[in-house]
N, C-alpha and C. Protein backbone atom coordinates (compact mmCIF):
# COMPACT_ATOMS: atom_id res chain seq x y z
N UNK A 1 14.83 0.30 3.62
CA UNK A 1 13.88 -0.63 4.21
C UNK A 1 12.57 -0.57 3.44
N UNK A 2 12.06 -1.57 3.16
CA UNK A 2 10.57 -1.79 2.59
C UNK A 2 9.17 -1.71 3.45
N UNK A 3 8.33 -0.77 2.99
CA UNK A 3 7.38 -0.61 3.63
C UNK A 3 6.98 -1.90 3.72
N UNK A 4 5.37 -1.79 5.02
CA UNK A 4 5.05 -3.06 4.54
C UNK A 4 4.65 -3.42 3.76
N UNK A 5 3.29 -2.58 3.11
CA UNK A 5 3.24 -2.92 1.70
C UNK A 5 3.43 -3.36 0.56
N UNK A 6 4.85 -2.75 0.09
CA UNK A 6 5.67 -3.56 -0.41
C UNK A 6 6.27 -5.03 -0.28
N UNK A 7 6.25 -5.11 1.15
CA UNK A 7 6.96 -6.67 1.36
C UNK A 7 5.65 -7.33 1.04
N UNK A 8 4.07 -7.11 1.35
CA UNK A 8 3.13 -7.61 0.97
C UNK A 8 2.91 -8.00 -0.52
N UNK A 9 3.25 -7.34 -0.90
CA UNK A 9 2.85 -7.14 -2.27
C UNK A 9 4.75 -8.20 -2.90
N UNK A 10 5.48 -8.22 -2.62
CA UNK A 10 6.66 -8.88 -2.95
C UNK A 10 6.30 -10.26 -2.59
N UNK A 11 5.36 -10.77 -1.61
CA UNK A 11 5.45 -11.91 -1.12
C UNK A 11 4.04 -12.72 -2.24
N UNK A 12 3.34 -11.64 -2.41
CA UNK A 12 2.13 -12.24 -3.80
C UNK A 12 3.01 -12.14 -5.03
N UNK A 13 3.99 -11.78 -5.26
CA UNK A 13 4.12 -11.98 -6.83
C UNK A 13 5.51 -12.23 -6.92
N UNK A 14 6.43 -12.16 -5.97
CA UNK A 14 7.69 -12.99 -6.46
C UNK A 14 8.04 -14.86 -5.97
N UNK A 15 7.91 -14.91 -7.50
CA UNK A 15 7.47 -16.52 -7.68
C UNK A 15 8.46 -16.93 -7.26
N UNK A 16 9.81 -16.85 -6.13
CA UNK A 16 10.63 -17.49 -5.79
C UNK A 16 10.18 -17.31 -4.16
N UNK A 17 9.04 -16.76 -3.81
CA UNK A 17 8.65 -17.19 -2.57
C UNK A 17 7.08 -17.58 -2.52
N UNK A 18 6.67 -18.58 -1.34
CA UNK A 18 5.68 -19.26 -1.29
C UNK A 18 4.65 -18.49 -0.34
N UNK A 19 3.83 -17.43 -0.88
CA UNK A 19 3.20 -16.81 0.25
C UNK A 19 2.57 -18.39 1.90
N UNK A 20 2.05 -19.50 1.67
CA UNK A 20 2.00 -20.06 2.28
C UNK A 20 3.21 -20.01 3.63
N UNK A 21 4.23 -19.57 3.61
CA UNK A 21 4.83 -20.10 4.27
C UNK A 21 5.20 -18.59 5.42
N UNK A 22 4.10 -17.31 5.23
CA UNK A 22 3.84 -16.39 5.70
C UNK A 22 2.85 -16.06 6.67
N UNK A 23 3.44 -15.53 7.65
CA UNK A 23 2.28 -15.11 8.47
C UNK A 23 2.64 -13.53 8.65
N UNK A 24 1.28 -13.12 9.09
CA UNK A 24 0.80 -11.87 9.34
C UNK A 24 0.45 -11.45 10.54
N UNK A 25 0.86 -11.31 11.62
CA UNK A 25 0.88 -10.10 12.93
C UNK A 25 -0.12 -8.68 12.71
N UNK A 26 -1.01 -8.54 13.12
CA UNK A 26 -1.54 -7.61 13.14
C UNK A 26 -2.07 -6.85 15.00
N UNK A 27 -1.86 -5.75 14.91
CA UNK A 27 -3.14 -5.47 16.09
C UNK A 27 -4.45 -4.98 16.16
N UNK A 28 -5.67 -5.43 16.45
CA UNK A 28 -6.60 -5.06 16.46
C UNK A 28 -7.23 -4.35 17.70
N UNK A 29 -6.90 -2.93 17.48
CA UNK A 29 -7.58 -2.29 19.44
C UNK A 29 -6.61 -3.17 20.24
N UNK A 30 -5.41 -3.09 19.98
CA UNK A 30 -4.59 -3.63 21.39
C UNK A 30 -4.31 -5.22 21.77
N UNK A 31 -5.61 -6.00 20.57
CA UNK A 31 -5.06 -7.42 20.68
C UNK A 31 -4.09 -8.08 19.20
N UNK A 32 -3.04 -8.71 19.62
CA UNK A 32 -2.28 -8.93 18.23
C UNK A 32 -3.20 -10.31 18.05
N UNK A 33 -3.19 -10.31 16.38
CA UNK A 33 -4.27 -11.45 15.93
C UNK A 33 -3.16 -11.65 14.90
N UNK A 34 -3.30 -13.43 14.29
CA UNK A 34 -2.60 -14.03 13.54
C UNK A 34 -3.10 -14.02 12.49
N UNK A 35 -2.75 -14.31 10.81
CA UNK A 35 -3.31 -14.35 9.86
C UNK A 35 -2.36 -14.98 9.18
N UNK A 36 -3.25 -16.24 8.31
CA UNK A 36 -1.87 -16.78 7.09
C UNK A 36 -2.10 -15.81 5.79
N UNK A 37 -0.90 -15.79 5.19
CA UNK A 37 -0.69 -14.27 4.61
C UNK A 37 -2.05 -15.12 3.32
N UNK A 38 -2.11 -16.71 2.96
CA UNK A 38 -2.87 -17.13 2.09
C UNK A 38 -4.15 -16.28 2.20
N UNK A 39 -4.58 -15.75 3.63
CA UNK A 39 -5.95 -15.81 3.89
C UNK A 39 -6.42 -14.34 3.69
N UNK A 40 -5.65 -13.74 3.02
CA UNK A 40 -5.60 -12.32 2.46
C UNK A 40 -6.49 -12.38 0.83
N UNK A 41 -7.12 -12.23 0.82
CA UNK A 41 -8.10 -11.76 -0.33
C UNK A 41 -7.48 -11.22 -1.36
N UNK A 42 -7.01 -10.31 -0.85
CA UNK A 42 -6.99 -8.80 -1.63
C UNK A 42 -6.12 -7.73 -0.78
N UNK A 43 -5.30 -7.14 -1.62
CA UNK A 43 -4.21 -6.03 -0.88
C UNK A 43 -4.50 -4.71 -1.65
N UNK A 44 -5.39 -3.82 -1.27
CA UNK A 44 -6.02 -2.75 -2.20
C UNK A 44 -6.12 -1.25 -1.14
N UNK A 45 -4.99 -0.49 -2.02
CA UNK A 45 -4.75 0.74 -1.11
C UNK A 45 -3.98 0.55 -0.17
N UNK A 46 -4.53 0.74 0.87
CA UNK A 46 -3.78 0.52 2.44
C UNK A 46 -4.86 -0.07 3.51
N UNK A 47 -5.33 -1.28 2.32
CA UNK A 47 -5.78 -2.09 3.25
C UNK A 47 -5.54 -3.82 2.81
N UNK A 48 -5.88 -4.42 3.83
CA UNK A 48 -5.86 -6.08 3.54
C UNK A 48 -7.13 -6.30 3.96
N UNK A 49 -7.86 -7.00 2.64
CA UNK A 49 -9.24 -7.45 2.80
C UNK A 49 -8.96 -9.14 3.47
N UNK A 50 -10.14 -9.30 4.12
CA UNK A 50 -9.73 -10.86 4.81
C UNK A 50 -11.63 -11.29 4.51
N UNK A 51 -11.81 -11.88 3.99
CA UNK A 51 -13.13 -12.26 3.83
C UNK A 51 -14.03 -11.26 4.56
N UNK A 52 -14.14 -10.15 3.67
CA UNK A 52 -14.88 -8.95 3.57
C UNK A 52 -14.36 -8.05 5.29
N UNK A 53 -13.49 -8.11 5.50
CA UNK A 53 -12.76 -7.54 6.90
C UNK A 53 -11.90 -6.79 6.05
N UNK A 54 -11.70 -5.18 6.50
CA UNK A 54 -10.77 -4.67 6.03
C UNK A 54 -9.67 -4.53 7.24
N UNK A 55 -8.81 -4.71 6.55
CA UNK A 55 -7.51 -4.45 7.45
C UNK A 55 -6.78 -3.35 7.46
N UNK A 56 -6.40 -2.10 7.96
CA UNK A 56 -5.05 -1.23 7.63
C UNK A 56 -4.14 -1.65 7.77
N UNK A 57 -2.87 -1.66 6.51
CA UNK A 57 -1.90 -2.03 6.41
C UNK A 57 -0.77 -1.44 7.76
N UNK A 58 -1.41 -0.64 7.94
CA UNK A 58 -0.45 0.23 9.17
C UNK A 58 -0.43 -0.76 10.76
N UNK A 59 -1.51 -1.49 10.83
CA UNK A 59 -1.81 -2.42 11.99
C UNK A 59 -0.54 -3.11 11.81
N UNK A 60 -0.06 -3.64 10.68
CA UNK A 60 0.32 -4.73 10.44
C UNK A 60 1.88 -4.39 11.59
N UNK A 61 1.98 -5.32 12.77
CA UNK A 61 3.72 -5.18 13.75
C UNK A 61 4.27 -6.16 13.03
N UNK A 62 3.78 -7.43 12.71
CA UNK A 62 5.12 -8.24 12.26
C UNK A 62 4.93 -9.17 11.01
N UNK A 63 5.74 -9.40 10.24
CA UNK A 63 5.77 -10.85 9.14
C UNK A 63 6.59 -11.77 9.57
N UNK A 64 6.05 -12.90 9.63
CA UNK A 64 6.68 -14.26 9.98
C UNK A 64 6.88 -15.03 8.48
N UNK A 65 8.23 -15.63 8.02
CA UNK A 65 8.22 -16.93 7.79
C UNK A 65 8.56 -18.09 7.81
N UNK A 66 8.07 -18.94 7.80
CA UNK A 66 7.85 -20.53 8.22
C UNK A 66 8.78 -20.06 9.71
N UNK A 67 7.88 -19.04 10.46
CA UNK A 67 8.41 -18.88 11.82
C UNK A 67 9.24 -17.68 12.34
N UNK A 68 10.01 -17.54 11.23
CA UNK A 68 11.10 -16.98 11.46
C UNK A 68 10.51 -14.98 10.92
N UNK A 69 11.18 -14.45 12.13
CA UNK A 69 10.30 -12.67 11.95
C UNK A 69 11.07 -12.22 10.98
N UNK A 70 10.52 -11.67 9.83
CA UNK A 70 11.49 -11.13 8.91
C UNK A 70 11.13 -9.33 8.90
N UNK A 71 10.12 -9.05 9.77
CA UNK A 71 9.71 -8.06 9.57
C UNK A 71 9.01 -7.64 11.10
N UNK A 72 9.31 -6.12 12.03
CA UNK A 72 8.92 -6.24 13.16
C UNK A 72 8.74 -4.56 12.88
N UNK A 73 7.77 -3.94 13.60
CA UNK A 73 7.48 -2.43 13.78
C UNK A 73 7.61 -2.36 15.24
């Protein structure tokens, strides 16, 4: 199984998928918040920058695409 990281990082650079068509599940303190994977800055260390917001990759419960969960913690 692929960390998430990895699937992060697979979904920016393998040109046979459209990060657009990704979403990002995160929890923040107990509330899950949505993110299009586009709206990711930057994936540096074990974090996801979101317009100067750092994220821990460890938050991350689920990846969606175009809906469908391909990825659940």
């Amino acid at each position: 199984m692929q960390s998430i990281k990895e699937l992060l990082n697979k979904i920016k650079w393998d040109k046979s998928l459209d990060p657009k068509d990704f979403t990002i599940i995160y929890d923040d303190k107990g509330v899950k918040k949505e993110v299009a994977y586009s709206d990711i800055k930057q994936i540096e260390g074990r974090f996801m920058l979101l317009d100067g917001v750092e994220i821990p990759v460890y938050r991350v419960v689920e990846i969606r695409e175009k809906g469908k969960t391909i990825f659940k913690r």
